[in-house]
C-alpha atoms as a PDB file:
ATOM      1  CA  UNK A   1      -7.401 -20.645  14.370  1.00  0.00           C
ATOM      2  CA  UNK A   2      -9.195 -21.797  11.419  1.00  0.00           C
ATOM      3  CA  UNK A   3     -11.567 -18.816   9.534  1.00  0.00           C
ATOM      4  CA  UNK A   4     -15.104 -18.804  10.530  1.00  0.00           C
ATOM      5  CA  UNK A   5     -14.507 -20.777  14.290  1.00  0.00           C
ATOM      6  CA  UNK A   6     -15.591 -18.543  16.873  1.00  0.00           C
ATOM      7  CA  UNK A   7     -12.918 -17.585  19.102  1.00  0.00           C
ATOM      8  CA  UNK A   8     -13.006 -19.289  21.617  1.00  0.00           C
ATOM      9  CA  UNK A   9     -11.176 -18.515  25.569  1.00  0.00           C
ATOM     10  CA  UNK A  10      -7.478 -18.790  25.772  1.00  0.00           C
ATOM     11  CA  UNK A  11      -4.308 -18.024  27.893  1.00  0.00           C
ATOM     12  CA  UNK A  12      -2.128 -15.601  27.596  1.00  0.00           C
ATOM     13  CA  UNK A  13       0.211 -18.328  26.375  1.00  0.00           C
ATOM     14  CA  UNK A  14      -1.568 -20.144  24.208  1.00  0.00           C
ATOM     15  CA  UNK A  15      -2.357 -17.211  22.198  1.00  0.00           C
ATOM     16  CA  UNK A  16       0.688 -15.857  21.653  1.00  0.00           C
ATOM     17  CA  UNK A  17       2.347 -18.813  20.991  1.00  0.00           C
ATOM     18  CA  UNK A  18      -0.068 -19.793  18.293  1.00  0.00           C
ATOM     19  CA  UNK A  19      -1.592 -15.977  17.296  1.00  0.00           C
ATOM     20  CA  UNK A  20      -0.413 -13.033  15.992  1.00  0.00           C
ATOM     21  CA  UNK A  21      -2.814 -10.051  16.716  1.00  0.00           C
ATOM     22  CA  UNK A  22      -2.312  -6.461  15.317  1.00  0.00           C
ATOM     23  CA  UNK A  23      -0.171  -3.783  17.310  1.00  0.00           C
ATOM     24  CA  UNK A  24      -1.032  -0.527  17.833  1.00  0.00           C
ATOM     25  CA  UNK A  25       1.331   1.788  17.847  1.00  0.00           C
ATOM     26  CA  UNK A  26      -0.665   4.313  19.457  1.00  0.00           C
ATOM     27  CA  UNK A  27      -1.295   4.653  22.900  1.00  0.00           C
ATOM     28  CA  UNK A  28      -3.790   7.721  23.188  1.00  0.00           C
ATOM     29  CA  UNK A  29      -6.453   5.130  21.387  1.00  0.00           C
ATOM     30  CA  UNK A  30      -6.624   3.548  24.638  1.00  0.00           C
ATOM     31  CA  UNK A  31      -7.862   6.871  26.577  1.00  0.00           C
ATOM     32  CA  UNK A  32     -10.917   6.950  23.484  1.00  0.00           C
ATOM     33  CA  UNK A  33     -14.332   6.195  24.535  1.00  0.00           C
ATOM     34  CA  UNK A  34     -15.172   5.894  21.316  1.00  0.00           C
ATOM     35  CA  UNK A  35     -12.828   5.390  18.053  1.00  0.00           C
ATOM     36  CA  UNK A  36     -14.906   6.409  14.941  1.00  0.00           C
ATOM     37  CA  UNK A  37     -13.640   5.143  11.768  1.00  0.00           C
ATOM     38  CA  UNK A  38     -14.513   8.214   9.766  1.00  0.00           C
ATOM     39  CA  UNK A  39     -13.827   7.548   6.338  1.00  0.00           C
ATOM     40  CA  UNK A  40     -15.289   3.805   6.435  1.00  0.00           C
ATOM     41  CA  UNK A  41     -18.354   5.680   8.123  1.00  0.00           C
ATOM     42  CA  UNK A  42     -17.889   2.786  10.904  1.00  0.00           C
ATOM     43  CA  UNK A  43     -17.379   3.267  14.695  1.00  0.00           C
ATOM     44  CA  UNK A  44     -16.687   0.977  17.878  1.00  0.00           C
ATOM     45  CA  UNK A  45     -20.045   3.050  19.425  1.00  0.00           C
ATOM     46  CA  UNK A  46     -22.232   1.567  16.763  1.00  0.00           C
ATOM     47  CA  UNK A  47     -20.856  -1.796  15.169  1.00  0.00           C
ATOM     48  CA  UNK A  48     -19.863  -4.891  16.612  1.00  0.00           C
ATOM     49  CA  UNK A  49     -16.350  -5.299  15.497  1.00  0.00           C
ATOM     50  CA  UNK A  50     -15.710  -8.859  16.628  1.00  0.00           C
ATOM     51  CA  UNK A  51     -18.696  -9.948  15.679  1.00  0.00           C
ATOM     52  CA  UNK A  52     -18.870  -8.517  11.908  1.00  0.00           C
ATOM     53  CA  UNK A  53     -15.210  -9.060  11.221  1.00  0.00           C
ATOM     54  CA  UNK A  54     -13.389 -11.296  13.867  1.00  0.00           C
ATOM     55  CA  UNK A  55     -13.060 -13.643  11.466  1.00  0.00           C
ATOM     56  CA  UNK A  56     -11.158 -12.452   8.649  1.00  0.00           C
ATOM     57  CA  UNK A  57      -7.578 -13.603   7.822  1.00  0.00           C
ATOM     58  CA  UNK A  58      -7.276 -12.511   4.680  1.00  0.00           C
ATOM     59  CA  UNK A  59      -7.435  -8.371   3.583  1.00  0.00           C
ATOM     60  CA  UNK A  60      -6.820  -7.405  -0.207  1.00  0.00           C
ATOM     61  CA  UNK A  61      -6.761  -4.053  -0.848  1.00  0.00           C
ATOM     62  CA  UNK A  62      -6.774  -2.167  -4.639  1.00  0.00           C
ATOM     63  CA  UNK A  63      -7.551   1.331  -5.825  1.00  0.00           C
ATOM     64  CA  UNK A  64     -10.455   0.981  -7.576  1.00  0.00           C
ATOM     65  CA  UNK A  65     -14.023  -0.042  -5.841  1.00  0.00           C
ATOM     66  CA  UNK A  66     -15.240  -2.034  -8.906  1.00  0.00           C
ATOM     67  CA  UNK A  67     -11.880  -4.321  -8.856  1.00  0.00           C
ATOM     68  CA  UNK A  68     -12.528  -4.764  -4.867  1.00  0.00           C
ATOM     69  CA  UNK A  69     -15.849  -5.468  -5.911  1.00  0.00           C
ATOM     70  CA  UNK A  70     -14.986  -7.997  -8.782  1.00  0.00           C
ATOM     71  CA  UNK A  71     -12.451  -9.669  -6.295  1.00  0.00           C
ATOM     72  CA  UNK A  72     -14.912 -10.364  -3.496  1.00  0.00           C
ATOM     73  CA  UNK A  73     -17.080 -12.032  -6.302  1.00  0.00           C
ATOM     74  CA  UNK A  74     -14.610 -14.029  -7.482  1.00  0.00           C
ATOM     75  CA  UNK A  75     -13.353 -15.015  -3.934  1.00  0.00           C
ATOM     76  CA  UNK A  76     -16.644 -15.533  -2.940  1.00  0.00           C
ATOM     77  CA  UNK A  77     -16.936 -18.465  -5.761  1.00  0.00           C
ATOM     78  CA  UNK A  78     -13.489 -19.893  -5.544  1.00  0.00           C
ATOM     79  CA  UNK A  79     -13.943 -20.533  -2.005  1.00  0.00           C
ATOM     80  CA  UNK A  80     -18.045 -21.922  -2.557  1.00  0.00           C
ATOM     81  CA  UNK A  81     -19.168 -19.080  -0.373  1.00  0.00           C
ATOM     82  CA  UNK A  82     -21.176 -17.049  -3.056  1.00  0.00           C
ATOM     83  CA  UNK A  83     -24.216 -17.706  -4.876  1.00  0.00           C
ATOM     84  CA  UNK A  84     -24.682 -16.355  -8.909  1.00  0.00           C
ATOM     85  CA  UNK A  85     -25.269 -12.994  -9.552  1.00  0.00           C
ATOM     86  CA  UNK A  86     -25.539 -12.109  -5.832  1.00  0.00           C
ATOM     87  CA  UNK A  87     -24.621  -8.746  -4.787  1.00  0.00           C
ATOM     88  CA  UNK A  88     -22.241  -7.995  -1.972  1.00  0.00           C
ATOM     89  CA  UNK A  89     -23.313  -5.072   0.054  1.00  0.00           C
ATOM     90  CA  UNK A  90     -20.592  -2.108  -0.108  1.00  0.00           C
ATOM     91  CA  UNK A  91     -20.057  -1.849   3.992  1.00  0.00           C
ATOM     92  CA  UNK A  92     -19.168   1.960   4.009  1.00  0.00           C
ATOM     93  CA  UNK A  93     -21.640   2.470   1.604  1.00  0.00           C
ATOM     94  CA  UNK A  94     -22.186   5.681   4.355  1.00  0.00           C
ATOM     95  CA  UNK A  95     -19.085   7.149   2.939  1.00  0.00           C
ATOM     96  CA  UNK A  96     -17.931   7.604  -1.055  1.00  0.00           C
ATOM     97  CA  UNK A  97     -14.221   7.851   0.005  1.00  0.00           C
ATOM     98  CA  UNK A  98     -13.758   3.997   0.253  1.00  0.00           C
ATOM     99  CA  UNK A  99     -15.749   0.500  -0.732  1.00  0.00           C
ATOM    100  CA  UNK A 100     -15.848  -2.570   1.830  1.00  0.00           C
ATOM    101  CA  UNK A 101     -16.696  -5.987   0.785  1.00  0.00           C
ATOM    102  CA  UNK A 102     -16.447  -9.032   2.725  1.00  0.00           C
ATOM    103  CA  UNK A 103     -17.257 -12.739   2.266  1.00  0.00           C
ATOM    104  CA  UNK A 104     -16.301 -15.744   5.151  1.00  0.00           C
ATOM    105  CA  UNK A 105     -12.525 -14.740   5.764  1.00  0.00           C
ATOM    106  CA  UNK A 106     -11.751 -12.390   3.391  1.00  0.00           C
ATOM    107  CA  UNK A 107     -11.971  -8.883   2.987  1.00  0.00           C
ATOM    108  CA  UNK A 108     -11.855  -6.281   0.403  1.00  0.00           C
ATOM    109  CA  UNK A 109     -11.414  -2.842   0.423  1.00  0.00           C
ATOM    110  CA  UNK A 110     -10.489  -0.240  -1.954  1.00  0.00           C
ATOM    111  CA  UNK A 111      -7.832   2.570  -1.208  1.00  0.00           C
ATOM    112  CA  UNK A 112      -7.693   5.286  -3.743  1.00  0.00           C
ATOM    113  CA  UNK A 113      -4.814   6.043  -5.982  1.00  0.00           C
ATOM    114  CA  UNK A 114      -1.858   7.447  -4.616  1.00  0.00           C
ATOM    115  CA  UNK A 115       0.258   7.742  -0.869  1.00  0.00           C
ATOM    116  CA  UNK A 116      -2.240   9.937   0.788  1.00  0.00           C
ATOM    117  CA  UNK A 117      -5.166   7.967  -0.111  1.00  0.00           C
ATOM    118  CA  UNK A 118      -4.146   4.423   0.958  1.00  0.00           C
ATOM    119  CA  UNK A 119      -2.314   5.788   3.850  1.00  0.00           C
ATOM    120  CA  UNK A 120      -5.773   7.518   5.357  1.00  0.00           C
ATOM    121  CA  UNK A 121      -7.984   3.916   4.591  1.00  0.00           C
ATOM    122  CA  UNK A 122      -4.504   1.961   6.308  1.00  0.00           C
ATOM    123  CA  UNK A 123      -4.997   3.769   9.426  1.00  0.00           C
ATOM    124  CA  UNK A 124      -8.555   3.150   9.977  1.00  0.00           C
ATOM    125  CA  UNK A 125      -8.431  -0.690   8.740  1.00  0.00           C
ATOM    126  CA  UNK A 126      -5.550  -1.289  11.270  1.00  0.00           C
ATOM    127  CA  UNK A 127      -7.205   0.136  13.839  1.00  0.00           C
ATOM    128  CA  UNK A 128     -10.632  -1.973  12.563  1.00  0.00           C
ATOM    129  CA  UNK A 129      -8.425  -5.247  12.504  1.00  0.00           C
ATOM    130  CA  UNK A 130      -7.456  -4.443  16.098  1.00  0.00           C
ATOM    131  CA  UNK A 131     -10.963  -3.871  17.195  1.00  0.00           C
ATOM    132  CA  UNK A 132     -12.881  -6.630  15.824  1.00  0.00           C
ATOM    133  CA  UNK A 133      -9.580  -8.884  17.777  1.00  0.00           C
ATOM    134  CA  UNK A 134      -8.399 -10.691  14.365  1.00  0.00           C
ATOM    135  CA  UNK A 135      -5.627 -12.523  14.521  1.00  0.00           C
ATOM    136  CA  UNK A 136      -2.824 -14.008  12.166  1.00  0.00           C
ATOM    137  CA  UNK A 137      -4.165 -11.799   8.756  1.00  0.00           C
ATOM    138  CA  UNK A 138      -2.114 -11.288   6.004  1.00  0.00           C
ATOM    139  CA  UNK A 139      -2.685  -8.063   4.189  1.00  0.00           C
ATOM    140  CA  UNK A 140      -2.134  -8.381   0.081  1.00  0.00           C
ATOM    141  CA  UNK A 141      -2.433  -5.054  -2.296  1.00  0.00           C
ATOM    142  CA  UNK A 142      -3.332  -6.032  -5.320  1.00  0.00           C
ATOM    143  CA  UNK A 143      -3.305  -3.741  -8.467  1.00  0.00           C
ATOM    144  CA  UNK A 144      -1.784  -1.900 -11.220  1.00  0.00           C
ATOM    145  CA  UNK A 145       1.410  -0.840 -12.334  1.00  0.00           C
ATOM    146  CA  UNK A 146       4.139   0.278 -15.352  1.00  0.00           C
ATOM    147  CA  UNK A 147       6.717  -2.511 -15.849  1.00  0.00           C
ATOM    148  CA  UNK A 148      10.172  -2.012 -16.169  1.00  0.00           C
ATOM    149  CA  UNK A 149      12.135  -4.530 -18.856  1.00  0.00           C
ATOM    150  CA  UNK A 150       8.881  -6.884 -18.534  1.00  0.00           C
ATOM    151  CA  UNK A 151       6.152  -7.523 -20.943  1.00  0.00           C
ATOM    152  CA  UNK A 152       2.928  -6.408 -20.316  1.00  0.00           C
ATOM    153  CA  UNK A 153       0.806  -8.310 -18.621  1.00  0.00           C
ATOM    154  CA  UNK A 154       3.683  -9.729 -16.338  1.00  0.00           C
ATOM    155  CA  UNK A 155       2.762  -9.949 -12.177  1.00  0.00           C
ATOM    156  CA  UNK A 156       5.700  -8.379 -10.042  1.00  0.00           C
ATOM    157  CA  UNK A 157       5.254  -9.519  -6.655  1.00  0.00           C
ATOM    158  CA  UNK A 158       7.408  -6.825  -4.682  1.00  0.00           C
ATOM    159  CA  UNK A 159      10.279  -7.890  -2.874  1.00  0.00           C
ATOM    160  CA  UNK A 160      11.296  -4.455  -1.480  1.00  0.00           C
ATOM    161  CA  UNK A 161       9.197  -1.081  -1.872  1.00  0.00           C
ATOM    162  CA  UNK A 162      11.595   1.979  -2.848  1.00  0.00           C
ATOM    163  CA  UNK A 163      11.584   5.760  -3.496  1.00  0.00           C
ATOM    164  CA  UNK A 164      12.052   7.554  -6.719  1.00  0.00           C
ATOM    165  CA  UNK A 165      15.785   7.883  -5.546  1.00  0.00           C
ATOM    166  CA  UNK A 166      15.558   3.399  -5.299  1.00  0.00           C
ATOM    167  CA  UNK A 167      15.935   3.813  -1.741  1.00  0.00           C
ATOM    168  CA  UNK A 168      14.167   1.251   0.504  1.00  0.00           C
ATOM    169  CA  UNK A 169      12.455   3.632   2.636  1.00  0.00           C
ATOM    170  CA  UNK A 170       9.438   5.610   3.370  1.00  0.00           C
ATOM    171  CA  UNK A 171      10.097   9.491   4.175  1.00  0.00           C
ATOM    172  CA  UNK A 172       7.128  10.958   6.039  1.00  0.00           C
ATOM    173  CA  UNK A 173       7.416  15.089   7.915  1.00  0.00           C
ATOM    174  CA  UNK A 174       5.410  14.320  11.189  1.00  0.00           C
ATOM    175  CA  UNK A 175       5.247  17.699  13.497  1.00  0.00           C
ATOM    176  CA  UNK A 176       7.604  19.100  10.935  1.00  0.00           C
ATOM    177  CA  UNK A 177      10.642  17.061  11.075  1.00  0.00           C
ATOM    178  CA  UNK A 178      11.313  13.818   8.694  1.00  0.00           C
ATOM    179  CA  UNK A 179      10.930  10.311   9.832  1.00  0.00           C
ATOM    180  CA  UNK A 180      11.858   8.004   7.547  1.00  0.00           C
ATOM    181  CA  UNK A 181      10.516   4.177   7.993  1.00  0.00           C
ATOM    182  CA  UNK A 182      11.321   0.770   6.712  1.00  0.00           C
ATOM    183  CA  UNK A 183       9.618  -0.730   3.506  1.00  0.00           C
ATOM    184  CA  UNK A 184      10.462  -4.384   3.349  1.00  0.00           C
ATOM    185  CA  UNK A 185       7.634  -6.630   3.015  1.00  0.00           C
ATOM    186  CA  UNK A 186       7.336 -10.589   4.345  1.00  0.00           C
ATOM    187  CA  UNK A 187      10.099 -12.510   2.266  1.00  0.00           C
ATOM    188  CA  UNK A 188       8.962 -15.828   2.877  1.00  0.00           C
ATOM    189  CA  UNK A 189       5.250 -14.638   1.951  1.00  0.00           C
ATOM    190  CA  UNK A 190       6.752 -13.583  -1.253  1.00  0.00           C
ATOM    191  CA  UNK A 191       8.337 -16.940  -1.969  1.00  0.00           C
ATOM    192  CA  UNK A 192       4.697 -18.454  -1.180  1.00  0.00           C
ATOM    193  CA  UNK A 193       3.152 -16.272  -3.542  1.00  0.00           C
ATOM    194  CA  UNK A 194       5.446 -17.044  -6.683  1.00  0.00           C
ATOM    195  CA  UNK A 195       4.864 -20.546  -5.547  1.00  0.00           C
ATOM    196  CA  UNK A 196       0.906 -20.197  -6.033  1.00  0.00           C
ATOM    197  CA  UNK A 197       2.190 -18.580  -9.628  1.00  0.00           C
ATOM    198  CA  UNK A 198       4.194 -21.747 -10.499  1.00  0.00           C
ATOM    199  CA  UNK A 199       1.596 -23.596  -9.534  1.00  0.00           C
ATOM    200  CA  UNK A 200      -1.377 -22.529 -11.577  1.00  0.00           C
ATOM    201  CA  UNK A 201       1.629 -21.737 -14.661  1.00  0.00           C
ATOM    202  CA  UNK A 202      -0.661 -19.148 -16.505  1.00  0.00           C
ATOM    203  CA  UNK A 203       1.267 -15.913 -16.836  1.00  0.00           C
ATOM    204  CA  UNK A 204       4.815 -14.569 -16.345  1.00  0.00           C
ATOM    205  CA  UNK A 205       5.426 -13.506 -12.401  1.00  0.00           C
ATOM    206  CA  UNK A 206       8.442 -12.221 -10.980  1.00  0.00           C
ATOM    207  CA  UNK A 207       9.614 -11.192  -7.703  1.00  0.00           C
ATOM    208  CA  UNK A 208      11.194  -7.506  -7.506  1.00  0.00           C
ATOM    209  CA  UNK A 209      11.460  -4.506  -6.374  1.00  0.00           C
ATOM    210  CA  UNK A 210       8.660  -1.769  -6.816  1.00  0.00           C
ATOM    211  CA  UNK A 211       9.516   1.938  -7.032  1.00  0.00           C
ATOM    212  CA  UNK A 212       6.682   3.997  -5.200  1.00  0.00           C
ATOM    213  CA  UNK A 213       6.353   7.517  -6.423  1.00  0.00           C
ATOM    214  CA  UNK A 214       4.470  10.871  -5.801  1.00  0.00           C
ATOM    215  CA  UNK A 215       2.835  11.490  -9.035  1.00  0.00           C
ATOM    216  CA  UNK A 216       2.002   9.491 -12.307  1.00  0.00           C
ATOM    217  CA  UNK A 217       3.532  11.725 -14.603  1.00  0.00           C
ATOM    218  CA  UNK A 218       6.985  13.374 -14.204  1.00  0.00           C
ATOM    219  CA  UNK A 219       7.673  11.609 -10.794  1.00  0.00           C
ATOM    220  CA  UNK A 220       7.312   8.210 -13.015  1.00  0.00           C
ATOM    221  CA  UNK A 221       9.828   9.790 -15.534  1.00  0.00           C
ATOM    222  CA  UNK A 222       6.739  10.190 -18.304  1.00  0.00           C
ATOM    223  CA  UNK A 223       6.743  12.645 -21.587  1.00  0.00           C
ATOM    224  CA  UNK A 224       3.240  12.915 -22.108  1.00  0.00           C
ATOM    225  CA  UNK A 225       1.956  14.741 -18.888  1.00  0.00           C
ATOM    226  CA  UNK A 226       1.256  18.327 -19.330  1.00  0.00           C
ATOM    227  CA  UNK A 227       4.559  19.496 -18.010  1.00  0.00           C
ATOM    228  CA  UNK A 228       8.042  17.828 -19.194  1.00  0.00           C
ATOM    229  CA  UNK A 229      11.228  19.567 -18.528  1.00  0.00           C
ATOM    230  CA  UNK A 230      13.802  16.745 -19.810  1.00  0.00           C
ATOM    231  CA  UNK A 231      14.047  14.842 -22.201  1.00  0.00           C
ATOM    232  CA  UNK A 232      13.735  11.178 -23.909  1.00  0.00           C
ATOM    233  CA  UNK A 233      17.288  10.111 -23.493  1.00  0.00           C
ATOM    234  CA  UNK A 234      17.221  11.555 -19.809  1.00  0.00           C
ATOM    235  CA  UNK A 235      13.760   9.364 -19.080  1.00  0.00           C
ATOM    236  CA  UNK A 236      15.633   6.250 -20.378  1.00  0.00           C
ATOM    237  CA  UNK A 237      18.476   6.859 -18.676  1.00  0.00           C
ATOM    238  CA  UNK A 238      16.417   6.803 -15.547  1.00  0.00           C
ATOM    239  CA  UNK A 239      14.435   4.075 -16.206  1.00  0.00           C
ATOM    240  CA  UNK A 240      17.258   2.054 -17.029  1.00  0.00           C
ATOM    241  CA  UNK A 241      18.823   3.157 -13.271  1.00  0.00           C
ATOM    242  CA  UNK A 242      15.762   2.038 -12.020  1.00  0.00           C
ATOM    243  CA  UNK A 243      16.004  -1.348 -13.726  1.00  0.00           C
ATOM    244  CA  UNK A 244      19.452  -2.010 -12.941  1.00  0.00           C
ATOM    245  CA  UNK A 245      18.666  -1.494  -9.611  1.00  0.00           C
ATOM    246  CA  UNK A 246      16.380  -4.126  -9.161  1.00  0.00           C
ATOM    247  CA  UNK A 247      13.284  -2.042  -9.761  1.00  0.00           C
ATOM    248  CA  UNK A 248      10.491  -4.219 -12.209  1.00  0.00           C
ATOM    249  CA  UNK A 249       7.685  -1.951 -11.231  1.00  0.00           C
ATOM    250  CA  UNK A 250       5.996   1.398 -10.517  1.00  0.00           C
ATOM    251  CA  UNK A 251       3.194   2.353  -8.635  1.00  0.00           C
ATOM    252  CA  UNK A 252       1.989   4.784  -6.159  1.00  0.00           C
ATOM    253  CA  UNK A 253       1.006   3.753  -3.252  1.00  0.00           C
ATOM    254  CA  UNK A 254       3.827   0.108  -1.502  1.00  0.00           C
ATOM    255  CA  UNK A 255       5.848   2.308   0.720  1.00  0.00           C
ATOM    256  CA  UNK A 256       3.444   3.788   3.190  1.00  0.00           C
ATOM    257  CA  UNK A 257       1.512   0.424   2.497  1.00  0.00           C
ATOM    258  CA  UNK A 258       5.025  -1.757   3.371  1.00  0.00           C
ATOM    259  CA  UNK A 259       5.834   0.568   6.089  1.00  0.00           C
ATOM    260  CA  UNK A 260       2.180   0.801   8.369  1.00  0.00           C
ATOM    261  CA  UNK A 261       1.991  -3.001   7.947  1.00  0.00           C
ATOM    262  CA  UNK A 262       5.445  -3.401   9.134  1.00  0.00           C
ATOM    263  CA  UNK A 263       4.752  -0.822  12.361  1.00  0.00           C
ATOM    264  CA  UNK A 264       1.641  -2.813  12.848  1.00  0.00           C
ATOM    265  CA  UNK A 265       3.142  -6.551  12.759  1.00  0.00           C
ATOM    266  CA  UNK A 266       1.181  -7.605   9.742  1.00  0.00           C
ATOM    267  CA  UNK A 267       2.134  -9.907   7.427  1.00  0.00           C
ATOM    268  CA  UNK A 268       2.161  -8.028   3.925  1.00  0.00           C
ATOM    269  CA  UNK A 269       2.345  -8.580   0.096  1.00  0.00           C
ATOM    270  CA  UNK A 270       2.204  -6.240  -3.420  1.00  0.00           C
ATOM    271  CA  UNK A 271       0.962  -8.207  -6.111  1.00  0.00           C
ATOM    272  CA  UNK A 272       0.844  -5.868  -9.726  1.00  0.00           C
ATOM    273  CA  UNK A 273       0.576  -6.501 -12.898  1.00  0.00           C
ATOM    274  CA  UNK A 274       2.663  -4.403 -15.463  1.00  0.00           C
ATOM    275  CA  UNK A 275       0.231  -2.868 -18.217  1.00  0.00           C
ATOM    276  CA  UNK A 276       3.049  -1.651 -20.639  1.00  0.00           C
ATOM    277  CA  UNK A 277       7.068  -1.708 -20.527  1.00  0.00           C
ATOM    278  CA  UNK A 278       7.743   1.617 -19.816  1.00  0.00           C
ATOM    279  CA  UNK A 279      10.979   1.447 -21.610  1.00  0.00           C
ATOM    280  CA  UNK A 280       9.089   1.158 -25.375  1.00  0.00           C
ATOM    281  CA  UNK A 281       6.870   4.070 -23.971  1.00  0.00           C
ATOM    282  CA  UNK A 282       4.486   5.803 -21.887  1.00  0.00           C
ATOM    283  CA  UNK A 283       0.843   5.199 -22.948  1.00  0.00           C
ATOM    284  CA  UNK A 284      -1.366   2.374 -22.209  1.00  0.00           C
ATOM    285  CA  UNK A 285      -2.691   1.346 -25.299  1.00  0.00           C
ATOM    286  CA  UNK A 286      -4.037  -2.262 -25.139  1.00  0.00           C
ATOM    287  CA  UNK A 287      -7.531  -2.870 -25.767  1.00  0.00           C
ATOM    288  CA  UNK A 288      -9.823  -2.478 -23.278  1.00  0.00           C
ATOM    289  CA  UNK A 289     -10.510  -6.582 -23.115  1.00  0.00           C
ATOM    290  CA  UNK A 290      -6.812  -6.744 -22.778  1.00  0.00           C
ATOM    291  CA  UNK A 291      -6.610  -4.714 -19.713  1.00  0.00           C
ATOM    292  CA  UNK A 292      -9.534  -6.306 -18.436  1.00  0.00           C
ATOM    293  CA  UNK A 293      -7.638  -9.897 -18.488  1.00  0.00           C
ATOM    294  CA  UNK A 294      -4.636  -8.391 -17.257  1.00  0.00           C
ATOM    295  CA  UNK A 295      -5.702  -7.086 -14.263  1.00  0.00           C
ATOM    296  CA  UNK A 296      -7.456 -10.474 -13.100  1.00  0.00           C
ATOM    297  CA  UNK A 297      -3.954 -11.804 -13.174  1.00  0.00           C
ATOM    298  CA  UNK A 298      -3.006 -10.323  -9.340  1.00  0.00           C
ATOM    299  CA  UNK A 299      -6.822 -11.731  -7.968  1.00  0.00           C
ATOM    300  CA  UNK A 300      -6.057 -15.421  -9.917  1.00  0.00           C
ATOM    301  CA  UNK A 301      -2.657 -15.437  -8.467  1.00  0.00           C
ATOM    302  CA  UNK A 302      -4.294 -14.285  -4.167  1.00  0.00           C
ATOM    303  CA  UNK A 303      -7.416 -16.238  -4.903  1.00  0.00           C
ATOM    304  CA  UNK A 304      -5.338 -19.360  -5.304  1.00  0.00           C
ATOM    305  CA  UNK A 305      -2.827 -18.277  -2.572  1.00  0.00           C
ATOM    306  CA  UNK A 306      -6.222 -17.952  -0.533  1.00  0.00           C
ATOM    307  CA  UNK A 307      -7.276 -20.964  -1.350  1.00  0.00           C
ATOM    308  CA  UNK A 308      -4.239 -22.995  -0.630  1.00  0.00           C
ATOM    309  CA  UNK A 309      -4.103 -21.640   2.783  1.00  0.00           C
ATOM    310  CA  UNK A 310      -7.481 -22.649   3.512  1.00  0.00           C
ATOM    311  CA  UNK A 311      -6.951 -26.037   2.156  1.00  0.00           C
ATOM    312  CA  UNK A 312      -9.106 -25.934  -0.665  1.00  0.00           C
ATOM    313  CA  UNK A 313      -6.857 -26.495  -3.645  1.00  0.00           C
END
């Protein structure tokens, strides 16, 4: 179904055959009256779902509120939906914990840095996906990360999310024993994405794998947090494990992301750029305009991908 059509009544067959909707894998939600989305400050009582986000097919997701924010703008014009120097209302502006932004088919939401955060905002955007009945959306994090053997500035769109161990896994303790989940993400969206890079040919993109971890300093193998117990050759050594591997990447937050969008049935992509090598050290010190430019590079590379899909490139 093409973004902004109204849905419009369907058999059973038809729409499976020809949409994909999101799966719950909860079955208590279905005894709720009422399912209040607490940290978006949204709730089924009180909003329309279908009506104030049926239509999206496209969510991108990134830590920071003022990227999501950025993005939306920029979506907004690439796709002639936006007007100059209009401002997008934040829709959890009830809540500080997350930022909301949506234009036509797309939405943007920011997650917070690290598992814990993005895992809390997955849960309730699922379940908001579900309730507003959207079908066929592909889910894209876009953000920040240390490269591994690349130059900075170069996109790693992750082919496999793995733990600090390069494990392709996500290890969770629910009621007090370990479950451990898949991480892959959607090959042949992947190969789409790197497409859209080759296409618009304006900065270095690879596909790899991303190592996830629990912290930014020792758990990434850093010398410069407050606490360091090994030493330089023993980071390197690491990092070089890492690389070897298959591991291009590292950020903190693909493997619960990978793994709820797999459990859910949603077609899922990390896009990151790489702000420094981590194997020539552990600081990002590029100029502020630098950094600026370089993390465009993941919403140039979606926005076309967006665009292409909607048939406007």
């Amino acid at each position: 179904m093409a973004p902004g059509i109204s849905n419009e009544k369907k058999t059973e067959d038809e729409q499976s055959s020809k949409e994909t909707f999101i799966h719950l894998c909860n079955p208590h939600l279905e005894k709720m009256e009422e399912d209040i989305l607490y940290h978006f400050a949204l709730g089924t009582g009180t909003h329309d779902f279908p009506a104030l986000f049926g239509d999206v097919k496209f969510v991108c997701v990134g830590g920071s509120p003022s990227r999501m924010k950025a993005f939306i703008t920029y979506i907004a014009e690439e796709l002639g939906l936006g007007s100059p120097g209009y401002e997008y209302p934040n829709i959890c502006a009830g809540t500080d914990r997350y930022a909301m932004y949506k234009v036509g088919p797309v939405l943007s939401v920011s997650h917070g840095m690290g598992i814990p955060s993005i895992s809390i905002m997955l849960h309730e955007l699922i379940k908001l996906l579900h309730h507003a009945k959207c079908s066929n959306v592909t889910i894209i994090r876009i953000g920040t990360s240390g490269g591994i053997g690349l130059e900075p500035g170069s996109v790693v769109i992750t082919r496999q999310s793995v733990d600090a161990t390069f494990k392709p896994q996500f290890e969770q303790v629910i009621l007090g024993k370990t479950v451990i989940r898949s991480t892959d993400l959607d090959e042949q969206l992947a190969k789409e994405l790197m497409q859209c890079s080759k296409e618009i040919n304006q900065f270095n993109t690879v596909i790899g794998n991303t190592m996830c971890t629990l912290d930014f300093y020792e758990g990434q193998g850093r010398l410069d947090g407050a606490i360091c117990l090994y030493t330089e050759e023993e980071k390197l050594r690491y990092l070089k494990e890492a690389y070897d591997s298959g591991v291009r990447n590292i950020e903190m937050e693909s493997s619960v992301f990978a793994a709820m969008c797999n459990l859910s049935g949603v077609k899922a992509a990390v896009v990151c750029v790489t702000l420094l090598n981590r194997l020539k050290g552990d600081q990002i010190s590029s100029s502020h305009e630098v950094l600026v430019e370089y993390q465009q590079r993941p919403q140039r590379l979606v926005g076309y991908f967006i665009k292409k899909c909607l048939g406007k490139v």
